[in-house]
C-alpha atoms as a PDB file:
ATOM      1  CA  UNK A   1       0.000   0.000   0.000  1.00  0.00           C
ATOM      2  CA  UNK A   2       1.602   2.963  -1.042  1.00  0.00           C
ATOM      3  CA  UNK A   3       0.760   6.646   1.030  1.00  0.00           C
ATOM      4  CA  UNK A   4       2.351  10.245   0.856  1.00  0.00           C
ATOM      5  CA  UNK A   5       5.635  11.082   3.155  1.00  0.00           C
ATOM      6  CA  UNK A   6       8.571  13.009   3.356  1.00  0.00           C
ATOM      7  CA  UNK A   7      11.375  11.303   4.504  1.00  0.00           C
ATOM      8  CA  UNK A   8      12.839  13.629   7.288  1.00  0.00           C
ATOM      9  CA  UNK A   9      16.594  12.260   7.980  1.00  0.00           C
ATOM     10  CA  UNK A  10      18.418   9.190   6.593  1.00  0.00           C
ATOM     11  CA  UNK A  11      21.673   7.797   7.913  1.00  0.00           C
ATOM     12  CA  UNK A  12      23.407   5.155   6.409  1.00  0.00           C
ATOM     13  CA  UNK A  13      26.399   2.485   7.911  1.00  0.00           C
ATOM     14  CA  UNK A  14      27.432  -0.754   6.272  1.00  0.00           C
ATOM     15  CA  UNK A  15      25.028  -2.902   8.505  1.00  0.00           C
ATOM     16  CA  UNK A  16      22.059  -0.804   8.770  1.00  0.00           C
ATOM     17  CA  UNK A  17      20.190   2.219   7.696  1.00  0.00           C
ATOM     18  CA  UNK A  18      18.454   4.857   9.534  1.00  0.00           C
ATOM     19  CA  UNK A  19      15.162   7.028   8.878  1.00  0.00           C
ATOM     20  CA  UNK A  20      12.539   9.224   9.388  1.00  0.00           C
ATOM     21  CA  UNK A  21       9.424   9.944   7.957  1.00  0.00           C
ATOM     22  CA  UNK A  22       6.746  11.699   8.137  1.00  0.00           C
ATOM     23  CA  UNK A  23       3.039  10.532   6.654  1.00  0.00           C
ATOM     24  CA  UNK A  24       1.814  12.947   5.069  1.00  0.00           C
ATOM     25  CA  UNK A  25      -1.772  11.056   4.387  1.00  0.00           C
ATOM     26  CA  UNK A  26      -3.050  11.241   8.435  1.00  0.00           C
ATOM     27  CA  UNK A  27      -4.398  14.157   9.866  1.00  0.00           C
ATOM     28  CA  UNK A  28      -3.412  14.265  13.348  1.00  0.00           C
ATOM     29  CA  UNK A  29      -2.435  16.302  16.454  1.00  0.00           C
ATOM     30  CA  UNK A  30      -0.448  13.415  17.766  1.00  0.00           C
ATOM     31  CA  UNK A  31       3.112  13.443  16.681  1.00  0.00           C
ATOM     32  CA  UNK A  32       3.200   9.676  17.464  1.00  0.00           C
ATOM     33  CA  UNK A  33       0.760   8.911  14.595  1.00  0.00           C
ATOM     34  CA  UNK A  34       2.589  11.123  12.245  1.00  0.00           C
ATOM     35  CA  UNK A  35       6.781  10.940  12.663  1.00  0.00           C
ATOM     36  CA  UNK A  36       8.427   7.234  12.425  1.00  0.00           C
ATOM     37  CA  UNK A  37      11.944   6.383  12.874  1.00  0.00           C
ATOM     38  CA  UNK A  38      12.837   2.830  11.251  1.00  0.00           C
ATOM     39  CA  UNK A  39      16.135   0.531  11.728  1.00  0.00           C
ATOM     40  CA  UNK A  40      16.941  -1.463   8.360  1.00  0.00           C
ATOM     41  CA  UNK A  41      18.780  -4.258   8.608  1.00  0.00           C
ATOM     42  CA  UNK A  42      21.041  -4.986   5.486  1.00  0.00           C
ATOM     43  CA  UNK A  43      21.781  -8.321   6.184  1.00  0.00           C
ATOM     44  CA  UNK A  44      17.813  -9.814   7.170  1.00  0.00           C
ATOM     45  CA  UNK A  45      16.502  -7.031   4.849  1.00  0.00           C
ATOM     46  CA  UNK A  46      13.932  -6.460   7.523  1.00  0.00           C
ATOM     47  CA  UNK A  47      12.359  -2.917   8.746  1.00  0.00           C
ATOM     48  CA  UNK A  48      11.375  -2.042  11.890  1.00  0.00           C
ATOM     49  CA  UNK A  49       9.958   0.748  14.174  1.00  0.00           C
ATOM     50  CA  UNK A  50      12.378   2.256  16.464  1.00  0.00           C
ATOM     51  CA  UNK A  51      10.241   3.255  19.699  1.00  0.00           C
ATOM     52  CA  UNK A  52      10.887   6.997  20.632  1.00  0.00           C
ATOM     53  CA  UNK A  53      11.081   8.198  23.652  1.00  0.00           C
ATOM     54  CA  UNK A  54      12.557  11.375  23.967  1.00  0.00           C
ATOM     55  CA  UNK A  55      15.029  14.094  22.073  1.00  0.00           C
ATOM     56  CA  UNK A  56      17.278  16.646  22.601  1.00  0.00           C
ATOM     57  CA  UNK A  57      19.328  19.249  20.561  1.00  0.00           C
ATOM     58  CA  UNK A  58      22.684  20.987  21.722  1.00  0.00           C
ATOM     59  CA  UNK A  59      25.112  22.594  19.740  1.00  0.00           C
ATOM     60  CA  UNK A  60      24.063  21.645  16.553  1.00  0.00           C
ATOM     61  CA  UNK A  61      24.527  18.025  17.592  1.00  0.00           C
ATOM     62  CA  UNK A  62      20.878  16.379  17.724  1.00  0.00           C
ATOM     63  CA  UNK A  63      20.091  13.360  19.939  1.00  0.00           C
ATOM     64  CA  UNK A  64      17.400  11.053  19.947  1.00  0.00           C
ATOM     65  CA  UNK A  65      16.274   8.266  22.303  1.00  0.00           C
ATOM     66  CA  UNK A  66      14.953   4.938  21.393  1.00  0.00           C
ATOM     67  CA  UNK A  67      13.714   1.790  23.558  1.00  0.00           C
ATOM     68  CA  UNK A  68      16.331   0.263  21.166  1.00  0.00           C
ATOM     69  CA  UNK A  69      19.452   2.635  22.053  1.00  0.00           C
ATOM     70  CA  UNK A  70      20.502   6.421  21.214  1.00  0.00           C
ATOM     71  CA  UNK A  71      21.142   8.486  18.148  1.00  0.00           C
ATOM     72  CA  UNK A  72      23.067  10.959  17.952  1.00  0.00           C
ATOM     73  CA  UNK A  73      24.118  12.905  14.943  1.00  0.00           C
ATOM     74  CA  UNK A  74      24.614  16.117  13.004  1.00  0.00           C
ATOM     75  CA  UNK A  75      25.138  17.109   9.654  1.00  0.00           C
ATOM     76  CA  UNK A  76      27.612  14.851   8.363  1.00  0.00           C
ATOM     77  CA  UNK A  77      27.766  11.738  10.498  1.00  0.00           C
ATOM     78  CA  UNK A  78      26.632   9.916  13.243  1.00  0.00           C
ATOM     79  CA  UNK A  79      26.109   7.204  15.827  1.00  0.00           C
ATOM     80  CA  UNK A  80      23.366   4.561  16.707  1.00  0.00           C
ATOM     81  CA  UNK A  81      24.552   2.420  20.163  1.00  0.00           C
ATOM     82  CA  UNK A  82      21.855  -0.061  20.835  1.00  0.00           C
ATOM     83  CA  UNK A  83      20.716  -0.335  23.991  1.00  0.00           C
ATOM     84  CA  UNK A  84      21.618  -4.042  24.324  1.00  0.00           C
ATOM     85  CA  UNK A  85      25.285  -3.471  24.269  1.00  0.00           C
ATOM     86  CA  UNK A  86      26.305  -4.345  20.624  1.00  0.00           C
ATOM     87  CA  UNK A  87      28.753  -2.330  18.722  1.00  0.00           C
ATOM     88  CA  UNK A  88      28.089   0.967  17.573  1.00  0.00           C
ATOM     89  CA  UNK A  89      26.968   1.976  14.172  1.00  0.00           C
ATOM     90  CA  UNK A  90      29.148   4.776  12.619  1.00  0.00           C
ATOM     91  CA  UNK A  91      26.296   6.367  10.450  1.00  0.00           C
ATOM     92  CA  UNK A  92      26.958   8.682   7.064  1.00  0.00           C
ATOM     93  CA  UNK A  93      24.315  11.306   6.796  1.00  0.00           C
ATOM     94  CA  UNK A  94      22.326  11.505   3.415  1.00  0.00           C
ATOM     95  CA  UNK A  95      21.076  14.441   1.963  1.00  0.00           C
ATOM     96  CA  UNK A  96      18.622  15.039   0.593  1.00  0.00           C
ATOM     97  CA  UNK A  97      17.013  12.068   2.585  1.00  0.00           C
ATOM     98  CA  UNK A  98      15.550  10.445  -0.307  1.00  0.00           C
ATOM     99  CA  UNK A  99      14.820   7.001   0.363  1.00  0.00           C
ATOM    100  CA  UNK A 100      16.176   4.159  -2.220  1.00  0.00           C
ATOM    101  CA  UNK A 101      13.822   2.177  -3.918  1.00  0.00           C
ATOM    102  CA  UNK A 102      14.410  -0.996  -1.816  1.00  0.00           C
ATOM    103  CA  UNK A 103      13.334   1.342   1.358  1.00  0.00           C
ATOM    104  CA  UNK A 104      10.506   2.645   0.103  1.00  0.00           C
ATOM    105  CA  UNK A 105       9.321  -0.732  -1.183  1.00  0.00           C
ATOM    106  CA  UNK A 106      10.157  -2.197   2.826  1.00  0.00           C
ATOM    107  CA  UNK A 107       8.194   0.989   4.098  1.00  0.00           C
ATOM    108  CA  UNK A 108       5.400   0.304   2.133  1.00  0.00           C
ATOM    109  CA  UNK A 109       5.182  -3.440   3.000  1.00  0.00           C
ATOM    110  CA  UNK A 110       5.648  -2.271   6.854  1.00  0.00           C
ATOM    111  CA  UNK A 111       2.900  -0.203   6.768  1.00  0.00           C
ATOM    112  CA  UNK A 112       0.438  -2.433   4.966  1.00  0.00           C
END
């Protein structure tokens, strides 16, 4: 099922990649209905949702907190460490975010 969204950031490491959208097809107050950050796993080619909790900006460094671990990042680069101890991702910042056909194809089957 395809829908409108923007994609919002999009990091990229050798294991995994990154994202956030936005859905642009709900109308909603709720941010939690409308923003999304995903985890894509290269090798299992499977997508899912990483479950926020809570964000922060400081110097022009940004920071976001998952159940699954912390992001932090910034224009160029960045770093995902899960929260179950595993190694951390070095991430390359895309821009513009636009999401690769074999994403977009994932998010659509995710949100189905």
């Amino acid at each position: 099922m395809a829908f409108l969204y923007r994609s919002l950031f999009l990091f990229e490491a050798d294991t995994a990649t990154i994202f956030e959208i936005k859905r642009l097809d709900i109308q909603s107050k709720n941010p939690g209905h409308l923003y999304f950050w995903l985890y894509f796993d290269n090798a299992s080619r499977q997508l899912s949702q990483l479950d926020f909790v809570d964000m922060s900006t400081e110097d022009g460094e940004h920071q976001r907190e998952f159940s699954q671990g912390q992001l932090r990042f910034n224009t160029t680069g960045g770093t995902f460490s899960p929260a179950d101890g595993a190694a951390p991702l070095t991430l390359r910042t895309i821009n513009p975010p636009t999401l690769p056909a074999e994403l977009e194809t994932a998010l659509f089957a995710f949100f189905a």
